[in-house]
C-alpha atoms as a PDB file:
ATOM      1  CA  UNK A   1       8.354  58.690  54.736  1.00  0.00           C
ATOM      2  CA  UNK A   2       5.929  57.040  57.095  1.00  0.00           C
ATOM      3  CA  UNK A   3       6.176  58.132  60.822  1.00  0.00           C
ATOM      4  CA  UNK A   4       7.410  54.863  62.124  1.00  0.00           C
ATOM      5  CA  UNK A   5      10.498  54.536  60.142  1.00  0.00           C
ATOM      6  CA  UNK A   6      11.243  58.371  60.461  1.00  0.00           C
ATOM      7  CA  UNK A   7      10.945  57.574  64.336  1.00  0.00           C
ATOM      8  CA  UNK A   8      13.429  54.403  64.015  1.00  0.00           C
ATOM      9  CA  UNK A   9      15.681  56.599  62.167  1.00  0.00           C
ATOM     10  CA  UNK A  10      15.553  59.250  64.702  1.00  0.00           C
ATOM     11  CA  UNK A  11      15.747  56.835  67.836  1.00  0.00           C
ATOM     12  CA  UNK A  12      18.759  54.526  66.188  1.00  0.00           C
ATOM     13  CA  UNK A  13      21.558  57.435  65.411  1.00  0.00           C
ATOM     14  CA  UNK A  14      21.817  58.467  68.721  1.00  0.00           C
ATOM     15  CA  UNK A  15      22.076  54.647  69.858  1.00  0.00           C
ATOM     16  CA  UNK A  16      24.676  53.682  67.288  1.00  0.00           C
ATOM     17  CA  UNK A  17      26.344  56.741  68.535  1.00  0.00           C
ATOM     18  CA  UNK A  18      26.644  55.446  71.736  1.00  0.00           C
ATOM     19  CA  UNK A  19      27.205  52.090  71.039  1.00  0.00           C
ATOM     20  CA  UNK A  20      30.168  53.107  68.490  1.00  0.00           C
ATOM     21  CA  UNK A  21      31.354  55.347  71.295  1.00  0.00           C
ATOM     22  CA  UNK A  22      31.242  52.909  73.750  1.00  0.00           C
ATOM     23  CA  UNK A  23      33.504  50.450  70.504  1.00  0.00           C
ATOM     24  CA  UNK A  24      36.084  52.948  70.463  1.00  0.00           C
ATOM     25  CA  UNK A  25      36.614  53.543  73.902  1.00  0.00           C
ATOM     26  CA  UNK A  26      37.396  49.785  73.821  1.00  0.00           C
ATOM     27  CA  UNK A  27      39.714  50.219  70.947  1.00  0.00           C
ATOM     28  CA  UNK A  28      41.314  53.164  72.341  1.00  0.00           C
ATOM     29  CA  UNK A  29      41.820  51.541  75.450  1.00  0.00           C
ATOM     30  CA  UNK A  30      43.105  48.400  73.996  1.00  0.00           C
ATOM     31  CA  UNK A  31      45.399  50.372  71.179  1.00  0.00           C
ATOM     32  CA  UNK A  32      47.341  52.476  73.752  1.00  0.00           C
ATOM     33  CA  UNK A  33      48.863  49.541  75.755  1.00  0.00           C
ATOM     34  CA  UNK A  34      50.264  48.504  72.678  1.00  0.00           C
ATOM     35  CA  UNK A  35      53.504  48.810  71.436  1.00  0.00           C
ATOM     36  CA  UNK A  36      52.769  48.118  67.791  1.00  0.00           C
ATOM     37  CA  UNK A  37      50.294  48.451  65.153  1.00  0.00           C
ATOM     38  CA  UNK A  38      50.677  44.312  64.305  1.00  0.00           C
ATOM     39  CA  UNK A  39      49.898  43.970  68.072  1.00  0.00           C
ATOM     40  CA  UNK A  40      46.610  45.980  68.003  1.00  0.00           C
ATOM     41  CA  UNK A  41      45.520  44.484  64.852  1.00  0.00           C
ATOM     42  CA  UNK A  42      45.936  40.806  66.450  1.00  0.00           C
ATOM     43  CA  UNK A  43      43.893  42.215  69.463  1.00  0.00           C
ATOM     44  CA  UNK A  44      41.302  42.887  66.732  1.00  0.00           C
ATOM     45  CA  UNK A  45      41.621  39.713  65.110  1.00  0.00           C
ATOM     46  CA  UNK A  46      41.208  37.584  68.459  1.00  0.00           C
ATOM     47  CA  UNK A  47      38.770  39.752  70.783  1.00  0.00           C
ATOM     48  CA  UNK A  48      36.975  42.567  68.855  1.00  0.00           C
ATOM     49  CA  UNK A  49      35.969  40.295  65.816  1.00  0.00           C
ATOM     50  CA  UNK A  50      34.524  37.483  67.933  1.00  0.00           C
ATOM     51  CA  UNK A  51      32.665  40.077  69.946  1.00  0.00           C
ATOM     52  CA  UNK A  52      30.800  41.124  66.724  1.00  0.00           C
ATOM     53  CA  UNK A  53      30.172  37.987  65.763  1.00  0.00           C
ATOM     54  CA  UNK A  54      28.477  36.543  69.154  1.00  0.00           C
ATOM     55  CA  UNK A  55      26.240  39.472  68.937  1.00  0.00           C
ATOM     56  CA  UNK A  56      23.735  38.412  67.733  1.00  0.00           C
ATOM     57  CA  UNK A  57      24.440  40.502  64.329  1.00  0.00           C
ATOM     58  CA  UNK A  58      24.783  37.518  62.515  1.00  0.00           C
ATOM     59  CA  UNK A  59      22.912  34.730  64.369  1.00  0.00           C
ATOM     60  CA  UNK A  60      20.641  33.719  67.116  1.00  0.00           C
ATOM     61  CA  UNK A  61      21.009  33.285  70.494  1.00  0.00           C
ATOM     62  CA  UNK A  62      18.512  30.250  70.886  1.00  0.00           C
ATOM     63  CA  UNK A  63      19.613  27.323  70.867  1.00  0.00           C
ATOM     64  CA  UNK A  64      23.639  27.534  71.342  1.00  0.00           C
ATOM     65  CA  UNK A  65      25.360  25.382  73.985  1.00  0.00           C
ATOM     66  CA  UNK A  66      25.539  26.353  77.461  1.00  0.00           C
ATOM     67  CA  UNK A  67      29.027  28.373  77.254  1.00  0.00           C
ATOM     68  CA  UNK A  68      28.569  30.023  74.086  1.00  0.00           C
ATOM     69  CA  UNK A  69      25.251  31.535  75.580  1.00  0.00           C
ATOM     70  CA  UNK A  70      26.887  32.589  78.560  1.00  0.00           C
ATOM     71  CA  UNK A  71      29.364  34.214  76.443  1.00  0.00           C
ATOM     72  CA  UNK A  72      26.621  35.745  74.216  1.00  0.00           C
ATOM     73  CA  UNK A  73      24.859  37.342  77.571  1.00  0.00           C
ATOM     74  CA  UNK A  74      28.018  39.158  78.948  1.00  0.00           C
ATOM     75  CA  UNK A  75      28.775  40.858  75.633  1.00  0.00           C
ATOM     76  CA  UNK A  76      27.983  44.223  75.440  1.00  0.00           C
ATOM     77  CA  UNK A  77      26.969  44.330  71.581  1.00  0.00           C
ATOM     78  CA  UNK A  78      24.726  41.773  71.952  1.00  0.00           C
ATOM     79  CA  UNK A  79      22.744  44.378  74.271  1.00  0.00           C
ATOM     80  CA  UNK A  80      23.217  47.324  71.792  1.00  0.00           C
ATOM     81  CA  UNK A  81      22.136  45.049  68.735  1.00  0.00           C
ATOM     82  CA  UNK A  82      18.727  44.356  70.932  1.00  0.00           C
ATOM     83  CA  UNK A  83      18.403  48.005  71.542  1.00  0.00           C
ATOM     84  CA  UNK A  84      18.896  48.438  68.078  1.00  0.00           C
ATOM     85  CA  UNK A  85      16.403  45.666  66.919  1.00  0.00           C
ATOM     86  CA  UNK A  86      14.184  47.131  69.305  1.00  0.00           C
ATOM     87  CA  UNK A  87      14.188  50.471  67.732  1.00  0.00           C
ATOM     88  CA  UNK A  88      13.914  48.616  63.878  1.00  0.00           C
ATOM     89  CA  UNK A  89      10.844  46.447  64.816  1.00  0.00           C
ATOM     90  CA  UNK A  90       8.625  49.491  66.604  1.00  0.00           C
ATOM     91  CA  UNK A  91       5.615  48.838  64.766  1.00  0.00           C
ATOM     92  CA  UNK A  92       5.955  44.986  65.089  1.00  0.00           C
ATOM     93  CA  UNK A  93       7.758  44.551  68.872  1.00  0.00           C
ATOM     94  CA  UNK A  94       6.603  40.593  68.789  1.00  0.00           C
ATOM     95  CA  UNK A  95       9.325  40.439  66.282  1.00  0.00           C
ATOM     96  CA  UNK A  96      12.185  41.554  68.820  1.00  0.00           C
ATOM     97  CA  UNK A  97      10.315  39.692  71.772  1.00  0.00           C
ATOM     98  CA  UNK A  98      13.317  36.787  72.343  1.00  0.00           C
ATOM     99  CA  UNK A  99      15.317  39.754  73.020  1.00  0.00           C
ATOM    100  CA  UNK A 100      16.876  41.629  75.812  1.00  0.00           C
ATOM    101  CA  UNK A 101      14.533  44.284  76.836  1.00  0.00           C
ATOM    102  CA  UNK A 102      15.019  47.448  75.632  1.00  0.00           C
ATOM    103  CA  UNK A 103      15.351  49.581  78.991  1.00  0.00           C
ATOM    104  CA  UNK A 104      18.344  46.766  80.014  1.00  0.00           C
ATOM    105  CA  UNK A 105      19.720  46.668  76.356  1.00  0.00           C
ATOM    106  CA  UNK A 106      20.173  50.663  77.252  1.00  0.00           C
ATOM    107  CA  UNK A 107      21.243  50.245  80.539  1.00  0.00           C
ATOM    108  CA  UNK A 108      23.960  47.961  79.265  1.00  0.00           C
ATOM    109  CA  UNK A 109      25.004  50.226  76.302  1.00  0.00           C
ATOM    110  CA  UNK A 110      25.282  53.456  78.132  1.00  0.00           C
ATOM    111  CA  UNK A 111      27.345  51.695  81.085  1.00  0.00           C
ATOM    112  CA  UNK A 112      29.479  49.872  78.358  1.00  0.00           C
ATOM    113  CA  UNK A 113      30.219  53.277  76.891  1.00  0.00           C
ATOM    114  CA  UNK A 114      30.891  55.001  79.780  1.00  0.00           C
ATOM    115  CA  UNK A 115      32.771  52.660  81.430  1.00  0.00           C
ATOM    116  CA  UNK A 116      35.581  52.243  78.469  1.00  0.00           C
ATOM    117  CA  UNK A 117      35.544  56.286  78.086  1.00  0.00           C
ATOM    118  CA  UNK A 118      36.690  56.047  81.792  1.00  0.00           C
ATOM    119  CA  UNK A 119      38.987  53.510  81.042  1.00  0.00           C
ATOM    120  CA  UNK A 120      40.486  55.460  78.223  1.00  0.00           C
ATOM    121  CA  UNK A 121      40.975  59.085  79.945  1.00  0.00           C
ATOM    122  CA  UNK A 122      42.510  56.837  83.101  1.00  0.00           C
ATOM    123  CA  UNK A 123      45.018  55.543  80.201  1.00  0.00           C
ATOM    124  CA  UNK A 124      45.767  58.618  79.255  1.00  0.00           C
ATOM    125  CA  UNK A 125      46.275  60.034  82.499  1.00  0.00           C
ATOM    126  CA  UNK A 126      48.725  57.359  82.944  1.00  0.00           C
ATOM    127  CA  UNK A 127      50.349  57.817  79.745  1.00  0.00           C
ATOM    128  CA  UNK A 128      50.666  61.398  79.993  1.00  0.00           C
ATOM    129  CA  UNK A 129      54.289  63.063  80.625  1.00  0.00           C
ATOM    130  CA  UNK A 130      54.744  64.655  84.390  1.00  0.00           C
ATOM    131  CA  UNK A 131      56.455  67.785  84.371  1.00  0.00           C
ATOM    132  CA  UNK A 132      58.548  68.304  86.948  1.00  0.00           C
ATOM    133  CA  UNK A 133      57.278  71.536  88.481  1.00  0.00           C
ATOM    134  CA  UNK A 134      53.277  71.201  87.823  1.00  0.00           C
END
């Protein structure tokens, strides 16, 4: 295995790690204000799906209207698919050079995933029963 692609291996587990954590915490958050599971799933339908697909997983940034790259640049996942891109394309970094840098694709990912594990243990804070004497 030649050193470069056993160093993009090694560099992109531990940042889909925290980009799934970060994906999760959103779910989590989003799942336990919900009453049912037909609720969640529309959730997933209407916000989680269009997030993934104005990553820039599937497509381009250049060259969208206005809105739709504004949209594009707040995501989150469109930072953790640079990072990610970043790490694939070591050898050849020209490749990923229309990108978000790396060190703000990072910054981005790590606050993302931070941010919704807050969100989630204040959820369950709130969700938890109070006991009377504690």
């Amino acid at each position: 295995m030649p050193r470069a692609l056993l160093a993009a291996v090694l560099l992109a587990i531990p940042l889909l790690c925290v980009i799934a954590f970060g994906l999760a915490g959103l779910g989590f958050a989003i799942a336990w204000r919900m009453d049912s599971t037909q609720g969640f799933h529309a959730i997933m339908t209407a916000f989680l799906m269009p997030m993934w697909l104005l990553s820039g997983a599937f497509f381009p940034a250049a060259g969208v209207p206005f809105w739709l790259g504004w949209i594009i640049r707040i995501n989150p996942l469109t930072y953790g698919m640079a990072a990610f891109r970043h790490v694939l394309y070591l050898e050849t970094p020209s490749i990923a050079a229309d990108l978000p840098g790396m060190l703000t694709s990072l910054l981005v990912v790590v606050v993302f995933a931070v941010s919704m594990f807050a969100l989630c243990v204040r959820e369950a804070a709130d969700r938890a029963p109070r006991h009377a004497g504690a």
